[in-house]
C-alpha atoms as a PDB file:
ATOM      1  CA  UNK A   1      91.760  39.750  73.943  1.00  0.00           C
ATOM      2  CA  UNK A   2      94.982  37.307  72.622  1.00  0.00           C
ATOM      3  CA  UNK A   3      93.627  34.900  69.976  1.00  0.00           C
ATOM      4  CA  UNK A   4      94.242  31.493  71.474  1.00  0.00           C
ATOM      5  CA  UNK A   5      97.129  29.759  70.232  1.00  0.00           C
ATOM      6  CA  UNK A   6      95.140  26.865  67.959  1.00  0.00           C
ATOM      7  CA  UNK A   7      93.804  29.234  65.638  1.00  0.00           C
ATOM      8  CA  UNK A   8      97.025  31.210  65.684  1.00  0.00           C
ATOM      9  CA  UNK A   9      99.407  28.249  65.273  1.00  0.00           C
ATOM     10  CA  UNK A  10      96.831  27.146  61.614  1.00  0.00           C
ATOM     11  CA  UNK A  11      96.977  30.396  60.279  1.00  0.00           C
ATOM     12  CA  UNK A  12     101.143  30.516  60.743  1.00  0.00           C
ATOM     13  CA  UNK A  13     101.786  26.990  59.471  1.00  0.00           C
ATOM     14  CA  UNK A  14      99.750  27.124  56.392  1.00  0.00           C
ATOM     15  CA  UNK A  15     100.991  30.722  55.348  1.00  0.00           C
ATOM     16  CA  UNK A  16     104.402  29.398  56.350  1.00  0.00           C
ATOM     17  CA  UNK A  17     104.582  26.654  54.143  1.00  0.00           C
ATOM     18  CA  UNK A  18     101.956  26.526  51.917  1.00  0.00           C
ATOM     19  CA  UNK A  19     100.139  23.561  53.381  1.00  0.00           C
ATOM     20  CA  UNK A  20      96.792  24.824  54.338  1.00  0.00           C
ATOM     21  CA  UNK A  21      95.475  22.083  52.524  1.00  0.00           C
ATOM     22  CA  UNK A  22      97.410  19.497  54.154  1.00  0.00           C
ATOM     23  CA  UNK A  23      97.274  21.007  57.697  1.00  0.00           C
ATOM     24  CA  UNK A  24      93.003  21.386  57.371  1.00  0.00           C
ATOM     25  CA  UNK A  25      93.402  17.577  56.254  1.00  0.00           C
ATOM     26  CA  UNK A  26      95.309  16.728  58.957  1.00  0.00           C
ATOM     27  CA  UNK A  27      92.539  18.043  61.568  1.00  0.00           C
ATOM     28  CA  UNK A  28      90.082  15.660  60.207  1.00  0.00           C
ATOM     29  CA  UNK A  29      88.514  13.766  62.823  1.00  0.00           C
ATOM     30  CA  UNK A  30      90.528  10.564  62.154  1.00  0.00           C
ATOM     31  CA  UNK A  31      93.257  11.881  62.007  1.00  0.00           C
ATOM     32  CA  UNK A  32      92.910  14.484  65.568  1.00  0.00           C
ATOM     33  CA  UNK A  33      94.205  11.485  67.603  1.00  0.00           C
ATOM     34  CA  UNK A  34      97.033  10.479  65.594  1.00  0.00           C
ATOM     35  CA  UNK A  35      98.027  14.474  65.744  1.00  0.00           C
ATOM     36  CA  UNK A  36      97.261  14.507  69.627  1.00  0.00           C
ATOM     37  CA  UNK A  37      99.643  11.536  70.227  1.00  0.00           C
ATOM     38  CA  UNK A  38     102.445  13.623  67.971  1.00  0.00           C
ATOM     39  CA  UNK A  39     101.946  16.739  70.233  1.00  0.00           C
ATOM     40  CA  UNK A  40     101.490  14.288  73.216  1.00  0.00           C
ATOM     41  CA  UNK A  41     105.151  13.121  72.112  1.00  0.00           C
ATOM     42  CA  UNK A  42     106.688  16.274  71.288  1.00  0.00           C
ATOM     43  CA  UNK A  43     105.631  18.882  74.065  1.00  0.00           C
ATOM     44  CA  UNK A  44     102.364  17.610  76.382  1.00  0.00           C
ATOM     45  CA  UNK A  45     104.755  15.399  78.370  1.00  0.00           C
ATOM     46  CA  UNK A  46     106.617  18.357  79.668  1.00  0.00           C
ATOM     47  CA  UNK A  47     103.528  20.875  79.806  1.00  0.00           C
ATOM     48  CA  UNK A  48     101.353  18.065  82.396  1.00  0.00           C
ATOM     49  CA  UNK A  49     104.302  18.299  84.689  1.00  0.00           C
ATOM     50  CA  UNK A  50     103.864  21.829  85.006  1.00  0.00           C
ATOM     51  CA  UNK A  51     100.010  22.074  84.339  1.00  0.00           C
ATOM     52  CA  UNK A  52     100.673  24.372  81.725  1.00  0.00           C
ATOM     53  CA  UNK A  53      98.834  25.195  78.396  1.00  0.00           C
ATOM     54  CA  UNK A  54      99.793  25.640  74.808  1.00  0.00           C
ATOM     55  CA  UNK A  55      98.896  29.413  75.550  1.00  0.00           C
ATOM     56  CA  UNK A  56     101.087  29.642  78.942  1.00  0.00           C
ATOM     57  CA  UNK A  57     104.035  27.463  77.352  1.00  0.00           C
ATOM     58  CA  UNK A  58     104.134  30.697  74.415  1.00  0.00           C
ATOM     59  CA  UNK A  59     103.824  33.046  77.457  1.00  0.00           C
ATOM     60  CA  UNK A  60     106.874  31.596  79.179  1.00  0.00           C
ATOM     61  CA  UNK A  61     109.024  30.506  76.066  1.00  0.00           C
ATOM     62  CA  UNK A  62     107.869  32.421  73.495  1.00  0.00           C
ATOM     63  CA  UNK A  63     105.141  32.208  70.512  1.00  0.00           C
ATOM     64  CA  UNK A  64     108.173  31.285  68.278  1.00  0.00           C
ATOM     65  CA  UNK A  65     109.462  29.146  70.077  1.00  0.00           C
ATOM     66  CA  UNK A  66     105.908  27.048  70.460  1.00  0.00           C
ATOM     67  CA  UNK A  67     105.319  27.330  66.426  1.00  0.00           C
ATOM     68  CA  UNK A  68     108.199  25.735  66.230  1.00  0.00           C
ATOM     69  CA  UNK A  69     107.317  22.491  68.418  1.00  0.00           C
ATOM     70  CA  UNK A  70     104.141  22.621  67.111  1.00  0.00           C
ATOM     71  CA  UNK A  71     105.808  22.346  63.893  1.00  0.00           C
ATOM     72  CA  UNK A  72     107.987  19.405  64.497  1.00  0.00           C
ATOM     73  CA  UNK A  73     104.805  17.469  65.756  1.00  0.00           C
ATOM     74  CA  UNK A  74     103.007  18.126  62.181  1.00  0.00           C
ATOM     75  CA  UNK A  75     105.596  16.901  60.467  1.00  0.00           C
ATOM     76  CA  UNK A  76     106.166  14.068  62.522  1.00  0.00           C
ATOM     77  CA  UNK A  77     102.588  13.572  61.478  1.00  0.00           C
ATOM     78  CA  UNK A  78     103.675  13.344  58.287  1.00  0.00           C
ATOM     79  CA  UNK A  79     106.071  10.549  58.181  1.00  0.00           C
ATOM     80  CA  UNK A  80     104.217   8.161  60.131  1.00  0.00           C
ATOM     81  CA  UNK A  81     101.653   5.511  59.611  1.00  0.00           C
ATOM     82  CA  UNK A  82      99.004   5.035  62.525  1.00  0.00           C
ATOM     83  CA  UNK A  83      97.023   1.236  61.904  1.00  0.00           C
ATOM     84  CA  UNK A  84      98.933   1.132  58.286  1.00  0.00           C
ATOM     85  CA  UNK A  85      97.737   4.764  57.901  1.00  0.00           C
ATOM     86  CA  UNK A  86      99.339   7.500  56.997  1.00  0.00           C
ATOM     87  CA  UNK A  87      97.757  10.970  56.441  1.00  0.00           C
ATOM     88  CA  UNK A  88      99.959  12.282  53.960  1.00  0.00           C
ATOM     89  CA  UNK A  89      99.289   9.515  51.436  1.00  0.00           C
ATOM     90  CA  UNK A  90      95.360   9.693  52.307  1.00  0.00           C
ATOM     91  CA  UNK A  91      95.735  13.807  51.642  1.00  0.00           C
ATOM     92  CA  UNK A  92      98.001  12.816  48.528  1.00  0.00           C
ATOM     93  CA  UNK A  93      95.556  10.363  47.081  1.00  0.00           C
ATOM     94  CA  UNK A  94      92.279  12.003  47.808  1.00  0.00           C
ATOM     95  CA  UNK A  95      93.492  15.821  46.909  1.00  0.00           C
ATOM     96  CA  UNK A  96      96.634  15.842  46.195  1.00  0.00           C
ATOM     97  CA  UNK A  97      95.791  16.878  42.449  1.00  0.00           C
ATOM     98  CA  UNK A  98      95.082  20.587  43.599  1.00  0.00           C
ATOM     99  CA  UNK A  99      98.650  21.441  44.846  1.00  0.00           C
ATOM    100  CA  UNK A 100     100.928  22.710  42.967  1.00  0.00           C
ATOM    101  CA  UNK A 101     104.243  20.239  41.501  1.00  0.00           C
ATOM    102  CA  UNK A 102     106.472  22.019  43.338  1.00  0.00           C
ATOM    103  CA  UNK A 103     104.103  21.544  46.683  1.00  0.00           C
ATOM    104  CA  UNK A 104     103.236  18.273  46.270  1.00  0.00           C
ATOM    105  CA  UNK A 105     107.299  17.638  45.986  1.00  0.00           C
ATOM    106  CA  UNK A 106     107.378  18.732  49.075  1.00  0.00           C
ATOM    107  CA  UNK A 107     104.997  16.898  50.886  1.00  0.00           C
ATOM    108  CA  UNK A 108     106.454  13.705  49.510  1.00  0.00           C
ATOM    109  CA  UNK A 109     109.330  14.856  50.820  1.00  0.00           C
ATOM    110  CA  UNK A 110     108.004  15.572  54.320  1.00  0.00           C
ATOM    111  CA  UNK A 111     106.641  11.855  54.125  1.00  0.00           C
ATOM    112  CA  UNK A 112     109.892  10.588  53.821  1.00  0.00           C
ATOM    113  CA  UNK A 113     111.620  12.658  56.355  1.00  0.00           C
ATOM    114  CA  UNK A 114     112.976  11.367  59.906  1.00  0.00           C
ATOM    115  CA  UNK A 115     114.083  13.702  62.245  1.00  0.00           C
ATOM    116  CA  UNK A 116     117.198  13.433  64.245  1.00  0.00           C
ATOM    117  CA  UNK A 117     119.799  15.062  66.093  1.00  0.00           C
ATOM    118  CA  UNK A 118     122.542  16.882  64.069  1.00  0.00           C
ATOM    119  CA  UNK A 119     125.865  18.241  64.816  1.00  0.00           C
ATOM    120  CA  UNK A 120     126.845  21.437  61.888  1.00  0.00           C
ATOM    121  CA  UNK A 121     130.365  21.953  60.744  1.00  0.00           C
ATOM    122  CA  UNK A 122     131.989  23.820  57.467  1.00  0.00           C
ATOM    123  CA  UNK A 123     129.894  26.341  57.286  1.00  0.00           C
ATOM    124  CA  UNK A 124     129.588  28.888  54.739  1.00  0.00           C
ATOM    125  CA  UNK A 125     127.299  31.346  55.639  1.00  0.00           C
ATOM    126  CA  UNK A 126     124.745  32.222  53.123  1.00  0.00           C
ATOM    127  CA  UNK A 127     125.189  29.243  51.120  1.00  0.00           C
ATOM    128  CA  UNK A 128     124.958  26.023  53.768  1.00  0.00           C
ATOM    129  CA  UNK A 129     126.577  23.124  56.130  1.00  0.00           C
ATOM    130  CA  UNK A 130     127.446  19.749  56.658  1.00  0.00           C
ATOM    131  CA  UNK A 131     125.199  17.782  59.121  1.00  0.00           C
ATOM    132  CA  UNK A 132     126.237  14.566  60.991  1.00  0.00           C
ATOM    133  CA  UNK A 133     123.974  12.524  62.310  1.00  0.00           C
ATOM    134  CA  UNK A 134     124.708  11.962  66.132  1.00  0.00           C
ATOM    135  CA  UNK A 135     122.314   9.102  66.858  1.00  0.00           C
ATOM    136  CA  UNK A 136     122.305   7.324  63.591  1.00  0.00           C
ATOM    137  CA  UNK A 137     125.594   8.167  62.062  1.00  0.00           C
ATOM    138  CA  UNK A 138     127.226   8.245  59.281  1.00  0.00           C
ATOM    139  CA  UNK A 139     129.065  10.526  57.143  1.00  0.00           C
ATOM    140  CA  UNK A 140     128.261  14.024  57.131  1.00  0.00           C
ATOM    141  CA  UNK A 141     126.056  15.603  54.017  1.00  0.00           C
ATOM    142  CA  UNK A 142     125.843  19.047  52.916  1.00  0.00           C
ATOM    143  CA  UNK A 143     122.882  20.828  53.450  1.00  0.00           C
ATOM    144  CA  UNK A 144     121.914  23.496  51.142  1.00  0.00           C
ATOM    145  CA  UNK A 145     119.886  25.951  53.644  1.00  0.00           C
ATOM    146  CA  UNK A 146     121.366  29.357  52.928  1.00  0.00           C
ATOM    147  CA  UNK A 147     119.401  31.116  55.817  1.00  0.00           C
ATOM    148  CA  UNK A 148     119.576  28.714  57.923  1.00  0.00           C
ATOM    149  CA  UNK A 149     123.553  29.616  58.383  1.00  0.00           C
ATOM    150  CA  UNK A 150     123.500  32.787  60.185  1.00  0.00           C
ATOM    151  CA  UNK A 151     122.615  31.467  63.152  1.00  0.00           C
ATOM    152  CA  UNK A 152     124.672  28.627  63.220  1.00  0.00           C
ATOM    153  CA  UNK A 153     127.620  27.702  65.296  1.00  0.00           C
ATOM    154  CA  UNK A 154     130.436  25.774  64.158  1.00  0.00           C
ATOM    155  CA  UNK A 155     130.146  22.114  66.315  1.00  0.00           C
ATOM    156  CA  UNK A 156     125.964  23.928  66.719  1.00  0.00           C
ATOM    157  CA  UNK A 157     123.702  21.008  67.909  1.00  0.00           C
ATOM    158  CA  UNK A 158     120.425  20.684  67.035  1.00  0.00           C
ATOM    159  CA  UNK A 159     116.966  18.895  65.250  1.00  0.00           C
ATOM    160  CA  UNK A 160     116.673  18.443  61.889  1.00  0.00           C
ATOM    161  CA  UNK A 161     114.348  16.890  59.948  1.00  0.00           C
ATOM    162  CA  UNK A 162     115.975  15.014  56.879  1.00  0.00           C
ATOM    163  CA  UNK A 163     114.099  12.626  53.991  1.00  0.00           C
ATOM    164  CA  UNK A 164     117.432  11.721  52.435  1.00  0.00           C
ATOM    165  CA  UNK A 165     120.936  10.666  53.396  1.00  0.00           C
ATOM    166  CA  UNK A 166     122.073  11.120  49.661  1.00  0.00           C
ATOM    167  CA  UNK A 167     125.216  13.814  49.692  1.00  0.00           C
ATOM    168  CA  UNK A 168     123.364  15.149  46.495  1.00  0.00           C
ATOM    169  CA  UNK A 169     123.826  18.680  46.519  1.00  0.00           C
ATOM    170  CA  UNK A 170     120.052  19.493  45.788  1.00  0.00           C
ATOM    171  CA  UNK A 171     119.589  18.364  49.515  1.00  0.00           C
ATOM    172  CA  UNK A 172     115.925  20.517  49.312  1.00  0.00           C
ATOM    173  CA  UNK A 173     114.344  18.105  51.197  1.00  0.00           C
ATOM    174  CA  UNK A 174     116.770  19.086  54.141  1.00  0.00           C
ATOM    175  CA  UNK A 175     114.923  20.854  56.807  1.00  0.00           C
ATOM    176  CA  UNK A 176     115.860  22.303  60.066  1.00  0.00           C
ATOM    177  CA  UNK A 177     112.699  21.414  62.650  1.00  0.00           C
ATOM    178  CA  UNK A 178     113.082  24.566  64.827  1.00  0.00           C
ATOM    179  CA  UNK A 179     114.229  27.637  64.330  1.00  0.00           C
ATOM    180  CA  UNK A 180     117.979  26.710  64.778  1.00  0.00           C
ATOM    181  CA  UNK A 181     120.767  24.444  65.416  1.00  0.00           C
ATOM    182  CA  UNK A 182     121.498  24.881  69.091  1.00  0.00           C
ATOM    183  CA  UNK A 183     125.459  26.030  70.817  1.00  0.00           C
ATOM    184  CA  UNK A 184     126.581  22.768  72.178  1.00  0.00           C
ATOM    185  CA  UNK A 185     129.512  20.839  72.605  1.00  0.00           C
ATOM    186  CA  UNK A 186     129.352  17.474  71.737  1.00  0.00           C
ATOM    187  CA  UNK A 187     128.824  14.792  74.138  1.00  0.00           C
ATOM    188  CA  UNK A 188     129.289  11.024  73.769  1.00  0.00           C
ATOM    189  CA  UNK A 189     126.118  10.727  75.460  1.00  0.00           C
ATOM    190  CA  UNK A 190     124.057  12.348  72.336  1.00  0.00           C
ATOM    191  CA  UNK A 191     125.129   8.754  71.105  1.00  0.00           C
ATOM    192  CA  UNK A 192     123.048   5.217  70.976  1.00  0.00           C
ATOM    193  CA  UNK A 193     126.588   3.794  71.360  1.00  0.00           C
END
């Protein structure tokens, strides 16, 4: 019998990233409705319309692919505050003294992120790209995601999530939300203008 995908989807995040701490924080009871309303936001819309589960969504798309949404509504988590809340900055201040520097960099970082829609061009594999922001705008900024390149496209579309719009060339805190920057051609309709 398939483990169901709640205790799968725990076990992946916090070996993926290191944030077992943060993500057994996170399912706190006062925080479970503030991560409902994320997951609400970020897949549950679509799954009602088709009566489907977290389980049958993986079945039809792909366990990947559902990580990955899962993912983006965890970190979403992350940067926002809920009643002048915000669960990072509760995990922070109540335990944040048993991660590591390098980990607790991070989260900051993942507190500060906004995620947006991002258009890739001079790419050198291995090494990284230049995102534009498409419904924000702006200049493009390099981001330094070596792996990240492989599967990219030049003109790729896709979600990032990003907690700076400094060109500083230790863009770390860069992260792709998903496994990849989609083939697209750009429309004017990806824009707020």
């Amino acid at each position: 019998m398939r483990t169901p995908f709640s205790e799968r989807k725990e076990a992946a995040m916090a070996t993926a990233h290191k944030l077992d701490r943060l993500t057994k924080w996170a399912s706190r009871p006062e925080w479970s409705e503030a991560m409902e309303d994320m997951l609400d936001s970020h897949v549950f819309l679509v799954t009602s319309l088709y009566d489907l589960d977290l389980d049958q969504l993986a079945d039809i798309i792909g366990e990947t692919a559902v990580m990955n949404l899962w993912a983006c509504a965890f970190e979403d988590l992350l940067s926002r505050d809920f009643d002048g809340r915000n669960v990072t900055d509760d995990y922070l201040k109540r335990r944040g003294w048993k991660e590591s520097a390098s980990n607790r960099a991070y989260i900051k970082a993942l507190r500060a992120a906004r995620i947006s829609l991002y258009e890739a061009s001079g790419i050198k594999r291995g090494q990284g790209f230049f995102a534009r922001d498409l419904l924000r705008g702006g200049e493009p900024v390099w981001v330094n995601e070596g792996l990240r390149t492989h599967d990219l496209a030049e003109g790729g579309i896709g979600w990032l999530r990003a907690s700076s719009r400094s060109t500083d060339a230790r863009s770390s805190a860069w992260r792709p939300c998903g496994s990849r920057l989609w083939r697209a051609k750009r429309s004017s309709r990806l824009s707020r203008n």
